[in-house]
PDB file of N, CA and C in Angstrom:
ATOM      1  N   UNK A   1     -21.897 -16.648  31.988  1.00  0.00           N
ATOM      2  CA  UNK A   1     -22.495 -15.324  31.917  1.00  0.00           C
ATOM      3  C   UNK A   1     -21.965 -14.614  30.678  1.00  0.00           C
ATOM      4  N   UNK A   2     -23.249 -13.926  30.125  1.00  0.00           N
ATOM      5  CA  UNK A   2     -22.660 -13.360  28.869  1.00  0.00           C
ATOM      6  C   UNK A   2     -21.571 -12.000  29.311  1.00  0.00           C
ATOM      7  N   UNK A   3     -20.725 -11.503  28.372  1.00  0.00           N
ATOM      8  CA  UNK A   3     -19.881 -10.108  28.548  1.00  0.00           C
ATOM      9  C   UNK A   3     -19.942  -9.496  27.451  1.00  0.00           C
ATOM     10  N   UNK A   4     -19.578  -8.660  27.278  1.00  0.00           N
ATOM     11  CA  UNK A   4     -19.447  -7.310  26.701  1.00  0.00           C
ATOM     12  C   UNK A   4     -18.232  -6.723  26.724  1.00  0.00           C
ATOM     13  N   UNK A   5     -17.441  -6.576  25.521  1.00  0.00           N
ATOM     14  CA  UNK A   5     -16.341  -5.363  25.382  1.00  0.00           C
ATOM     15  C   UNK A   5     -15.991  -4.505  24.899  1.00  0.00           C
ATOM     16  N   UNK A   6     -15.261  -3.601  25.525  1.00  0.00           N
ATOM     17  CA  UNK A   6     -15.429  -2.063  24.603  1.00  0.00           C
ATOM     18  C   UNK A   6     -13.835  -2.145  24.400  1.00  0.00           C
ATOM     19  N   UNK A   7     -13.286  -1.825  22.677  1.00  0.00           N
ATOM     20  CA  UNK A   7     -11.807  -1.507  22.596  1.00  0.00           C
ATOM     21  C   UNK A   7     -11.827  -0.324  22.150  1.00  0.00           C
ATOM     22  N   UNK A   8     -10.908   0.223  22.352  1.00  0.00           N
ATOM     23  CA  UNK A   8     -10.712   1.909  21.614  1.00  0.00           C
ATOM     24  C   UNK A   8      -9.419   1.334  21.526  1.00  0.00           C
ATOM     25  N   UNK A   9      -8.806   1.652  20.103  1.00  0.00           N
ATOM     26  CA  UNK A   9      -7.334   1.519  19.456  1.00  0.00           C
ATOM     27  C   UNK A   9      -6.805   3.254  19.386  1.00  0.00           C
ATOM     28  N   UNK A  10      -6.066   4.178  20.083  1.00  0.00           N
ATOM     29  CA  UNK A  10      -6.137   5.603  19.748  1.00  0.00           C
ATOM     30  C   UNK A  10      -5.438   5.437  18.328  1.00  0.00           C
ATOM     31  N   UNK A  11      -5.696   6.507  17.496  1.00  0.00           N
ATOM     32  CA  UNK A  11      -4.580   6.720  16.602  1.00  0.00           C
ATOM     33  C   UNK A  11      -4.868   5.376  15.202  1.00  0.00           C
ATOM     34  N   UNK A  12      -5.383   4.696  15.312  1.00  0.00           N
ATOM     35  CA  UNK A  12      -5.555   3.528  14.347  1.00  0.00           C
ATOM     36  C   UNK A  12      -6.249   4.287  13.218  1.00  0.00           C
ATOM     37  N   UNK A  13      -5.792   4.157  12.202  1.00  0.00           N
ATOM     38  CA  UNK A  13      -6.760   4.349  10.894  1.00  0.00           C
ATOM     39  C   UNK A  13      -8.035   3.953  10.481  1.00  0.00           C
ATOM     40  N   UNK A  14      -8.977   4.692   9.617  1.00  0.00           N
ATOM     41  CA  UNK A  14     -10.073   3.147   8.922  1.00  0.00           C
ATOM     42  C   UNK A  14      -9.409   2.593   8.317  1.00  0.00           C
ATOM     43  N   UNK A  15      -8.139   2.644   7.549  1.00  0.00           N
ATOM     44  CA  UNK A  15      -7.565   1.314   7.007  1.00  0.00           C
ATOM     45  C   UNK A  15      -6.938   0.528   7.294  1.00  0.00           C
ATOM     46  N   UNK A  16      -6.282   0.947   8.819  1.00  0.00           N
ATOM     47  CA  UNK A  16      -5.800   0.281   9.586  1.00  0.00           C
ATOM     48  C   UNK A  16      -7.012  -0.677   9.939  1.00  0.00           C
ATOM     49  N   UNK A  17      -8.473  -0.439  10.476  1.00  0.00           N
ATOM     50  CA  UNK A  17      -9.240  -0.822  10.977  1.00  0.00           C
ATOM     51  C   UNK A  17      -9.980  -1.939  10.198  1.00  0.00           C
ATOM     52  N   UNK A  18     -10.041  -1.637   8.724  1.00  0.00           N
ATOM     53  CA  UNK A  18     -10.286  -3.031   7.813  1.00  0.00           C
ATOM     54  C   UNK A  18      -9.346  -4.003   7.547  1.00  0.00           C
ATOM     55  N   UNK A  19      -7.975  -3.606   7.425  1.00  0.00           N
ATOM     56  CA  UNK A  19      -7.248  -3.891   7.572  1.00  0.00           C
ATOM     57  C   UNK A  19      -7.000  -5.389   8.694  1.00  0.00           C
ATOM     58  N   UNK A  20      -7.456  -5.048   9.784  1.00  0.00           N
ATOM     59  CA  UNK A  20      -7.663  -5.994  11.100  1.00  0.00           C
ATOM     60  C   UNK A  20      -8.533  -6.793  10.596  1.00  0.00           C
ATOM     61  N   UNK A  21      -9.743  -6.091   9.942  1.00  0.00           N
ATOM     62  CA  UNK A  21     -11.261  -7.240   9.430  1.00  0.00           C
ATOM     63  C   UNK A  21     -10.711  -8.135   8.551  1.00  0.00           C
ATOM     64  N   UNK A  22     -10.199  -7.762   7.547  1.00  0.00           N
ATOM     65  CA  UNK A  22      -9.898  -8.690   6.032  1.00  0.00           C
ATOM     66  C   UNK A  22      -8.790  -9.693   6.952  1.00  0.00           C
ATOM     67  N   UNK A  23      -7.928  -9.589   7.696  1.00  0.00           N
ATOM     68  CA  UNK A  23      -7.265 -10.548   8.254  1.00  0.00           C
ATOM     69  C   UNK A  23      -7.739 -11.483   9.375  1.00  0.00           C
ATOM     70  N   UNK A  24      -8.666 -10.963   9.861  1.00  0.00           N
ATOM     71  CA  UNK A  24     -10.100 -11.567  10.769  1.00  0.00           C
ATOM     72  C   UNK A  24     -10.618 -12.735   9.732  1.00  0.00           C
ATOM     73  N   UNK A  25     -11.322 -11.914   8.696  1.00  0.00           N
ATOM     74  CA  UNK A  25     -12.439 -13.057   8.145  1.00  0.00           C
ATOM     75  C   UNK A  25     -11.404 -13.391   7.326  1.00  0.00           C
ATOM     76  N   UNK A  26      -9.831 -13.534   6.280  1.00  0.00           N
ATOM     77  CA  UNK A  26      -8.985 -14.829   6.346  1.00  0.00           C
ATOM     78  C   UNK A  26      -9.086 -16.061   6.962  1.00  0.00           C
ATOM     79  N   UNK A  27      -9.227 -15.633   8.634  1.00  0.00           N
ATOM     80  CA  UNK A  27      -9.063 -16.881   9.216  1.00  0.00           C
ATOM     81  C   UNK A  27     -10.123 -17.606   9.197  1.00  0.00           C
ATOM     82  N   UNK A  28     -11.473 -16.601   9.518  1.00  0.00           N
ATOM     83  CA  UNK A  28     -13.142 -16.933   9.677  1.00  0.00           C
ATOM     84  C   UNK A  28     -13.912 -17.742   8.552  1.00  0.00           C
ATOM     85  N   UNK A  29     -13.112 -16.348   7.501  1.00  0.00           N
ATOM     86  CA  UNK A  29     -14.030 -16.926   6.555  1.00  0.00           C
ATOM     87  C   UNK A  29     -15.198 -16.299   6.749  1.00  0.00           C
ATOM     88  N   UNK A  30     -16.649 -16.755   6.190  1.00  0.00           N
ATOM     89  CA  UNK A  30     -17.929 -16.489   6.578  1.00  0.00           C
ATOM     90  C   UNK A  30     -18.734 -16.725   7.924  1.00  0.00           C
ATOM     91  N   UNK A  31     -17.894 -16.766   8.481  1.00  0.00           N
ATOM     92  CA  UNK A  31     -18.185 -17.378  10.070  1.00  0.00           C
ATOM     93  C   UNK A  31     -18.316 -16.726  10.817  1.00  0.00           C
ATOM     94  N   UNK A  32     -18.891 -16.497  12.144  1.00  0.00           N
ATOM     95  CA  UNK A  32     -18.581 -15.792  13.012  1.00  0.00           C
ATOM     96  C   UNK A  32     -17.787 -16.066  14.219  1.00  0.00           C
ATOM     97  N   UNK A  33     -16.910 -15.404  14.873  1.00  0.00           N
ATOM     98  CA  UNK A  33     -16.350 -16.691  15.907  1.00  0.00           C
ATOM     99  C   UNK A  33     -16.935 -17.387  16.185  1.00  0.00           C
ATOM    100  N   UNK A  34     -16.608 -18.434  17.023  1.00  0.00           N
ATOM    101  CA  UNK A  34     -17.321 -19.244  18.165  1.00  0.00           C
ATOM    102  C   UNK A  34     -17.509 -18.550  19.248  1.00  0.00           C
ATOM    103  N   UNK A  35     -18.876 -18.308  20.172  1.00  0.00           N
ATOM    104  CA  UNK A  35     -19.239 -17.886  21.267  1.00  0.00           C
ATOM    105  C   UNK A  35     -19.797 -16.195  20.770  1.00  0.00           C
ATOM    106  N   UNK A  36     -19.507 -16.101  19.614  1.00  0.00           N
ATOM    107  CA  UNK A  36     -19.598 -14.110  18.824  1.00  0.00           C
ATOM    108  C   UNK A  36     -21.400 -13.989  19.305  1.00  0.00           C
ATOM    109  N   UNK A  37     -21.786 -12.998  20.003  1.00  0.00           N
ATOM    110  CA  UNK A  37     -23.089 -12.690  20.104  1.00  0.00           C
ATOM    111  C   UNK A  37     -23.566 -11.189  19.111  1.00  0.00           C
ATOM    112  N   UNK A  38     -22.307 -10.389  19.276  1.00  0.00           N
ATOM    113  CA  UNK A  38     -22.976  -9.352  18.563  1.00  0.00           C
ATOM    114  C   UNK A  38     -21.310  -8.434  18.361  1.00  0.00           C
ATOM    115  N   UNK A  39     -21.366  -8.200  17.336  1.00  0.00           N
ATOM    116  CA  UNK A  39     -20.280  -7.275  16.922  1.00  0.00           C
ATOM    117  C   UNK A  39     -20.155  -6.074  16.211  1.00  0.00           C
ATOM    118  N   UNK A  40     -19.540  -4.754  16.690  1.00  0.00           N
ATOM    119  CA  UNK A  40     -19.964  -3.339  15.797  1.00  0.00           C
ATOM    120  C   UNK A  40     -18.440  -2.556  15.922  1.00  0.00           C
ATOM    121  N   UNK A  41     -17.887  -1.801  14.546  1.00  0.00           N
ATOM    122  CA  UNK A  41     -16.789  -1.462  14.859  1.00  0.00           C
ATOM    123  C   UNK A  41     -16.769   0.196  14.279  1.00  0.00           C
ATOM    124  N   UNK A  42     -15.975   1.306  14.208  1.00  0.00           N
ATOM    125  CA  UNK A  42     -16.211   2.421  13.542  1.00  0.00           C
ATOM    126  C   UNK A  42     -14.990   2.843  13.807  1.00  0.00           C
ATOM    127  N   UNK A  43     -15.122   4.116  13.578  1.00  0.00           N
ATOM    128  CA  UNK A  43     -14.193   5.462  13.967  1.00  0.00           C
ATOM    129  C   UNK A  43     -15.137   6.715  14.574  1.00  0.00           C
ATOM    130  N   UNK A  44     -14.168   7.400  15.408  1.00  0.00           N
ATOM    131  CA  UNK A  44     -14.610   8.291  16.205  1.00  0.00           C
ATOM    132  C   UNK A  44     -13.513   8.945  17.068  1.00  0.00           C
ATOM    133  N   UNK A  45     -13.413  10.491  16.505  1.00  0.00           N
ATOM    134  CA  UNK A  45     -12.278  11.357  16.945  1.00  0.00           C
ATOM    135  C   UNK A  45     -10.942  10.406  17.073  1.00  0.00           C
ATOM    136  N   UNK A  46     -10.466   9.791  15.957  1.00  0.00           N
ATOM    137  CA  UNK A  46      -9.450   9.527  15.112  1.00  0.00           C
ATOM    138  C   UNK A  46      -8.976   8.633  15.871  1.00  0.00           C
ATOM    139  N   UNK A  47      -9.950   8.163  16.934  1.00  0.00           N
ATOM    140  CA  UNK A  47      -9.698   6.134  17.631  1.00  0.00           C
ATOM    141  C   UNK A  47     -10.455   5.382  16.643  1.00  0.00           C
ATOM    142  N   UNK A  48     -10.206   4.218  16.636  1.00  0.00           N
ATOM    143  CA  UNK A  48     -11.038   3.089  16.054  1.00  0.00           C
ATOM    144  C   UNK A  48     -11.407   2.423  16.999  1.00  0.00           C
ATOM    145  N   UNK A  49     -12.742   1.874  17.389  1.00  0.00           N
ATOM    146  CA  UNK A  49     -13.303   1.486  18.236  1.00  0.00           C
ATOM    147  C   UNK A  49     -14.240   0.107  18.284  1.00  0.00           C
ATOM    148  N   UNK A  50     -14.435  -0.748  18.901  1.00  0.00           N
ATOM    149  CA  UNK A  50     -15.243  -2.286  18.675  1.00  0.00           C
ATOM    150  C   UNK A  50     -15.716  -2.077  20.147  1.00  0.00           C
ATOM    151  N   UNK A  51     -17.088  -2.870  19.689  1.00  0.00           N
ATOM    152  CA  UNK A  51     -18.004  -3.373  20.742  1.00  0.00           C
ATOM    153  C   UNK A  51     -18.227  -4.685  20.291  1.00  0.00           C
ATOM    154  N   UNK A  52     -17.899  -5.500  21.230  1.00  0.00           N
ATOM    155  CA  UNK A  52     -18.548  -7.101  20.907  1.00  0.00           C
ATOM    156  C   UNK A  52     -19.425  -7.585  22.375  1.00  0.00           C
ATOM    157  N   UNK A  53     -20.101  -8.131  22.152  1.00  0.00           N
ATOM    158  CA  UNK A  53     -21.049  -9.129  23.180  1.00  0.00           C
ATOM    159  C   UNK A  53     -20.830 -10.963  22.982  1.00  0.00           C
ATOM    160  N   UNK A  54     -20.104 -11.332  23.768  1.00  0.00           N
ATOM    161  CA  UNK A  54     -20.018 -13.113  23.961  1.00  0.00           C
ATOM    162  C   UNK A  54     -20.483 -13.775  24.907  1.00  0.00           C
ATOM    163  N   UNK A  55     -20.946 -15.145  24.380  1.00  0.00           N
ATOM    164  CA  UNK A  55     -21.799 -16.072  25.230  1.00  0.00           C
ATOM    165  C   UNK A  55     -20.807 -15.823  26.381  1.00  0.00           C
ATOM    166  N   UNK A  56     -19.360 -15.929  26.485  1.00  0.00           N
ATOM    167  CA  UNK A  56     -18.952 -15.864  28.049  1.00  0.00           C
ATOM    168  C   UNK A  56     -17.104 -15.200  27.436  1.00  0.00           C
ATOM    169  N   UNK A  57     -16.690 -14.848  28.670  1.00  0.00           N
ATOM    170  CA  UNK A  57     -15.475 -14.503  28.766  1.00  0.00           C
ATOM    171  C   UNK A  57     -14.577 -15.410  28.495  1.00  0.00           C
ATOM    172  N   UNK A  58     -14.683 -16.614  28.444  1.00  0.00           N
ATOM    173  CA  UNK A  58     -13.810 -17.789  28.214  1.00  0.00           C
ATOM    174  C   UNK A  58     -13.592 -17.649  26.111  1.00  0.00           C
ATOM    175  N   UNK A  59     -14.855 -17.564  25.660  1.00  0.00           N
ATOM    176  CA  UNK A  59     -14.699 -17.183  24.428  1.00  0.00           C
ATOM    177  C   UNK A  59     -14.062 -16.370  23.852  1.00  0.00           C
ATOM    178  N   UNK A  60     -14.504 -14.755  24.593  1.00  0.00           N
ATOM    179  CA  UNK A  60     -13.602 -13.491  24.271  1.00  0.00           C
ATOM    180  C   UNK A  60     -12.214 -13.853  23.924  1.00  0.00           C
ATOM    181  N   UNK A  61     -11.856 -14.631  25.180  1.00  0.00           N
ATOM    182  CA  UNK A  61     -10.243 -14.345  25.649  1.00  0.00           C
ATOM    183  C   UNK A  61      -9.801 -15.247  24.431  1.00  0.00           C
ATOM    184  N   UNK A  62     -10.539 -16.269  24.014  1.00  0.00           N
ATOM    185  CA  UNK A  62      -9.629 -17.529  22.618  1.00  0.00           C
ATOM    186  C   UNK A  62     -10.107 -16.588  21.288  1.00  0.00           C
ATOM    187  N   UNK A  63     -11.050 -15.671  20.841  1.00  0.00           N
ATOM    188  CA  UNK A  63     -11.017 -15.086  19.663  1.00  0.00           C
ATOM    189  C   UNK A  63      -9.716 -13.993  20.276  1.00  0.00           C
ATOM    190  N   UNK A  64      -9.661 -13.146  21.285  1.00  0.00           N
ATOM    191  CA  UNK A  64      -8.837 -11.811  21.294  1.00  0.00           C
ATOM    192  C   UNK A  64      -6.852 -12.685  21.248  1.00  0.00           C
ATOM    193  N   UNK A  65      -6.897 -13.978  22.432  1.00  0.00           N
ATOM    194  CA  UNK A  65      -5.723 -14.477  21.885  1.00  0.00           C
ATOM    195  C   UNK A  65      -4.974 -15.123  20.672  1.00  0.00           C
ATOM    196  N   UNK A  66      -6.367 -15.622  19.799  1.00  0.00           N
ATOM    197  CA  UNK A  66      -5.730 -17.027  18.809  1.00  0.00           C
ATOM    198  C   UNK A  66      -5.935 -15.831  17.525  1.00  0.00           C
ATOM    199  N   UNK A  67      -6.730 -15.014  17.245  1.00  0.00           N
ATOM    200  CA  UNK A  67      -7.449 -14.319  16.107  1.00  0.00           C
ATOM    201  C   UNK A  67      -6.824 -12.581  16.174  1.00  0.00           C
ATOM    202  N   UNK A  68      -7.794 -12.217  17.140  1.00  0.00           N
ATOM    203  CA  UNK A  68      -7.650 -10.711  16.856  1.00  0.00           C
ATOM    204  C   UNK A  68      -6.302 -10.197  17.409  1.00  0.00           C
ATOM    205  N   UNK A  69      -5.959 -10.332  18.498  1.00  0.00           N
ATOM    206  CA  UNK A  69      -4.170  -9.883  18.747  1.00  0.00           C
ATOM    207  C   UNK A  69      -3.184 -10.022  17.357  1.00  0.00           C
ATOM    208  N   UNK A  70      -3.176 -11.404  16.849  1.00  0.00           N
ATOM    209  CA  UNK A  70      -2.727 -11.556  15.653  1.00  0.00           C
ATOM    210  C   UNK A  70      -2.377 -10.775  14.706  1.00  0.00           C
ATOM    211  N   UNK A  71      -4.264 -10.071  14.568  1.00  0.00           N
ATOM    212  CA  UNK A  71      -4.564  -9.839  13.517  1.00  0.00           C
ATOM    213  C   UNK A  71      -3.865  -7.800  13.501  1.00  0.00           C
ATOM    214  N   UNK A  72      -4.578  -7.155  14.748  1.00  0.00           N
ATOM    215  CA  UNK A  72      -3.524  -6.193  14.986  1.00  0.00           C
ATOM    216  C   UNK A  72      -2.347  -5.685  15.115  1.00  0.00           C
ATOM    217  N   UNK A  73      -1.539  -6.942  15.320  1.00  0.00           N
ATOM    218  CA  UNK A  73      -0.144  -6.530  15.647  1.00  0.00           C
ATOM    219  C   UNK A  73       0.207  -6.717  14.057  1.00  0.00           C
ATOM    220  N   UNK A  74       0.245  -7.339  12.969  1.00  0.00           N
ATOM    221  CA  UNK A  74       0.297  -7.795  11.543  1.00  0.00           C
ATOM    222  C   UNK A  74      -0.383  -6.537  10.588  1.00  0.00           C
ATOM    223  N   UNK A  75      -1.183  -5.502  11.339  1.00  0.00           N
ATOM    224  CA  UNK A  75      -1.697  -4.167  10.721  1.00  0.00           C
ATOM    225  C   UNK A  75      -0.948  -3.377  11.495  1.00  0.00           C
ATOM    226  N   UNK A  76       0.069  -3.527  12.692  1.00  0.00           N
ATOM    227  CA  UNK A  76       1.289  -2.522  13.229  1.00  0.00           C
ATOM    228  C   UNK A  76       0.220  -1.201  14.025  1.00  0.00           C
ATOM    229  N   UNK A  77      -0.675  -1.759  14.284  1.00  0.00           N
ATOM    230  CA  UNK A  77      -1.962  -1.333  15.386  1.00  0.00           C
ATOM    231  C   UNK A  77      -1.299  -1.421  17.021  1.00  0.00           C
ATOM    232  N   UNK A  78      -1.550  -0.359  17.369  1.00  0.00           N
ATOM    233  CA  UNK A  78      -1.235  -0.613  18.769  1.00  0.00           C
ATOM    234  C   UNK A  78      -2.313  -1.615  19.637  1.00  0.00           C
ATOM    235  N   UNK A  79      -1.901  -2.549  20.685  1.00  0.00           N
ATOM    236  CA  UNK A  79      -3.007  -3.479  21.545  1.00  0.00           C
ATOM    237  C   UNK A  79      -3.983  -1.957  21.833  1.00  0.00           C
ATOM    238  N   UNK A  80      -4.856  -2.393  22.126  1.00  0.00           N
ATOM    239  CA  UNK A  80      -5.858  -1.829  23.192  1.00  0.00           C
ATOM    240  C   UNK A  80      -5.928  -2.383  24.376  1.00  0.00           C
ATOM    241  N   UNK A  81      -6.751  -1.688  25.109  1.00  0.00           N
ATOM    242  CA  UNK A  81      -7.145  -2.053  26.565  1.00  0.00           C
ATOM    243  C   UNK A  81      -8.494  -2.002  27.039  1.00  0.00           C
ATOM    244  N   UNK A  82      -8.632  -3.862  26.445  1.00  0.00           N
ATOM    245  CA  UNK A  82     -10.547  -3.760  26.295  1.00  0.00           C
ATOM    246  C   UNK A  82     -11.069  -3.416  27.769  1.00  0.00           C
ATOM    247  N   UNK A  83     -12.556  -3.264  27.426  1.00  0.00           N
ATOM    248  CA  UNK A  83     -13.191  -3.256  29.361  1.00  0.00           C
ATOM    249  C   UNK A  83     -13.772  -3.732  29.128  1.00  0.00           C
ATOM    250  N   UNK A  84     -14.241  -4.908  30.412  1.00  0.00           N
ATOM    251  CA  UNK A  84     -15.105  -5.646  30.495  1.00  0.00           C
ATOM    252  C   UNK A  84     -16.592  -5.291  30.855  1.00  0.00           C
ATOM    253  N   UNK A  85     -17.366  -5.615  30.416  1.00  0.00           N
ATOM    254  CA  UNK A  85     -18.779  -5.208  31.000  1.00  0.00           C
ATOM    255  C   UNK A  85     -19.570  -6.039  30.972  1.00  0.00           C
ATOM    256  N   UNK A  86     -19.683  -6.944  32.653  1.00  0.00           N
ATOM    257  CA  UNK A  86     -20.508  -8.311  32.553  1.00  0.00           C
ATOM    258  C   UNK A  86     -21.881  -7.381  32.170  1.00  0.00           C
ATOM    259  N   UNK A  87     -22.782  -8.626  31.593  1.00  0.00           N
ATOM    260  CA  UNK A  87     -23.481  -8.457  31.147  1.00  0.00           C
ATOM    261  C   UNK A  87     -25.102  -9.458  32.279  1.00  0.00           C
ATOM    262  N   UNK A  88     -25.620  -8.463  32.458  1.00  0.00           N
ATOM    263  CA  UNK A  88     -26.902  -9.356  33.541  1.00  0.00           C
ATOM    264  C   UNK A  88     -28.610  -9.872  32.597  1.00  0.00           C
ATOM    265  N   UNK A  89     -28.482  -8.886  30.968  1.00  0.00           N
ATOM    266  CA  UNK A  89     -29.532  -9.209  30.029  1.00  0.00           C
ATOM    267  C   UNK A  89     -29.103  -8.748  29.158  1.00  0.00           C
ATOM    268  N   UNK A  90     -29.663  -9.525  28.296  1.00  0.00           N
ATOM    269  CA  UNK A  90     -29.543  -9.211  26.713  1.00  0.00           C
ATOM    270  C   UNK A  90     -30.281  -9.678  25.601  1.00  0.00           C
ATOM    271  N   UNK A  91     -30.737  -9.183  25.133  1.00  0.00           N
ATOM    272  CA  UNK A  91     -32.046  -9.411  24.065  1.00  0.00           C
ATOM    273  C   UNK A  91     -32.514  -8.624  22.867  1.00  0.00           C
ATOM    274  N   UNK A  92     -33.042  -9.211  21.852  1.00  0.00           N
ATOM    275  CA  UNK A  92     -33.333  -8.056  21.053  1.00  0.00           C
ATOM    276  C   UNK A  92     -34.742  -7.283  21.297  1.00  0.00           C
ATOM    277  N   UNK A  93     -35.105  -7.575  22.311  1.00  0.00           N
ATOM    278  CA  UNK A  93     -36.840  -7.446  22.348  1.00  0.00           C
ATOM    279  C   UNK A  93     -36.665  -5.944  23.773  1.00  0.00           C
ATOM    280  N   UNK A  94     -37.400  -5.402  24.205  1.00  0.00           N
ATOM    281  CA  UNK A  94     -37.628  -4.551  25.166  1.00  0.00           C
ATOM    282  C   UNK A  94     -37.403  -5.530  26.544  1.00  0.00           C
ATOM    283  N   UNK A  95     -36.424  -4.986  27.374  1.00  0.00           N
ATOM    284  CA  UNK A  95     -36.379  -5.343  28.696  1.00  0.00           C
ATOM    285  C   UNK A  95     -37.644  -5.644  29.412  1.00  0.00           C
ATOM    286  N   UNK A  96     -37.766  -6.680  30.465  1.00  0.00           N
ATOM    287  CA  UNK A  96     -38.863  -6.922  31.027  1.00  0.00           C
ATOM    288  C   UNK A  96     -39.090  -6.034  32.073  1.00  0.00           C
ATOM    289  N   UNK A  97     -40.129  -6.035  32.504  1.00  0.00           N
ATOM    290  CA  UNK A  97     -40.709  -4.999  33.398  1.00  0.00           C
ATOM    291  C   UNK A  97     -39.969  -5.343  34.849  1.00  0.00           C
ATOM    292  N   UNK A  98     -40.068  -4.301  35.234  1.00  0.00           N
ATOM    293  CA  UNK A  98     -39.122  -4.272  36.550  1.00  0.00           C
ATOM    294  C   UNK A  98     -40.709  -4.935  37.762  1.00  0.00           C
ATOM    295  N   UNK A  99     -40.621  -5.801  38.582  1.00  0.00           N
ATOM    296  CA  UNK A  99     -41.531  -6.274  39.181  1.00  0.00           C
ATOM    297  C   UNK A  99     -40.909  -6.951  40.492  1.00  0.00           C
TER     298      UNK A  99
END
């Protein structure tokens, strides 16, 4: 089943926040993880914040353990405390009709 996660980092910088990226795509490269469905990151009232969508939770957990933990604690970022949000559809097209 696909998932969905929301991180809010409080207090993280945007340069803290590229910071995490440029040490991300180091490892990546031009790649996207393995299992990556959709990824978006910003700032907002002085948290830095990510939304990602993965083919499954088994994925999440090997990019957030082997990659991104890494990559935050090495920018002196505090962890976050993602939430999970199984996911029941997902598509780029308009939801199907309720029937």
């Amino acid at each position: 089943m696909s998932v969905a996660y929301f991180h809010e980092w409080p207090g993280v910088t945007p340069e803290m926040g590229r910071g995490v990226q440029g040490r991300i795509n180091a490892v990546l490269g031009d790649a996207p993880p393995e299992g990556a469905i959709f990824h978006a990151d910003g700032e907002s009232d002085g948290s830095w914040w990510g939304f990602d969508v993965w083919e499954s939770e088994d994925a999440a957990q090997r990019f957030f353990d082997g990659i991104l933990a890494p990559a935050v604690e090495a920018e002196g970022a505090p962890p976050s405390q993602p939430r999970l949000l199984p996911i029941h559809w997902h598509s780029m097209e308009a939801p199907p009709a309720a029937g």
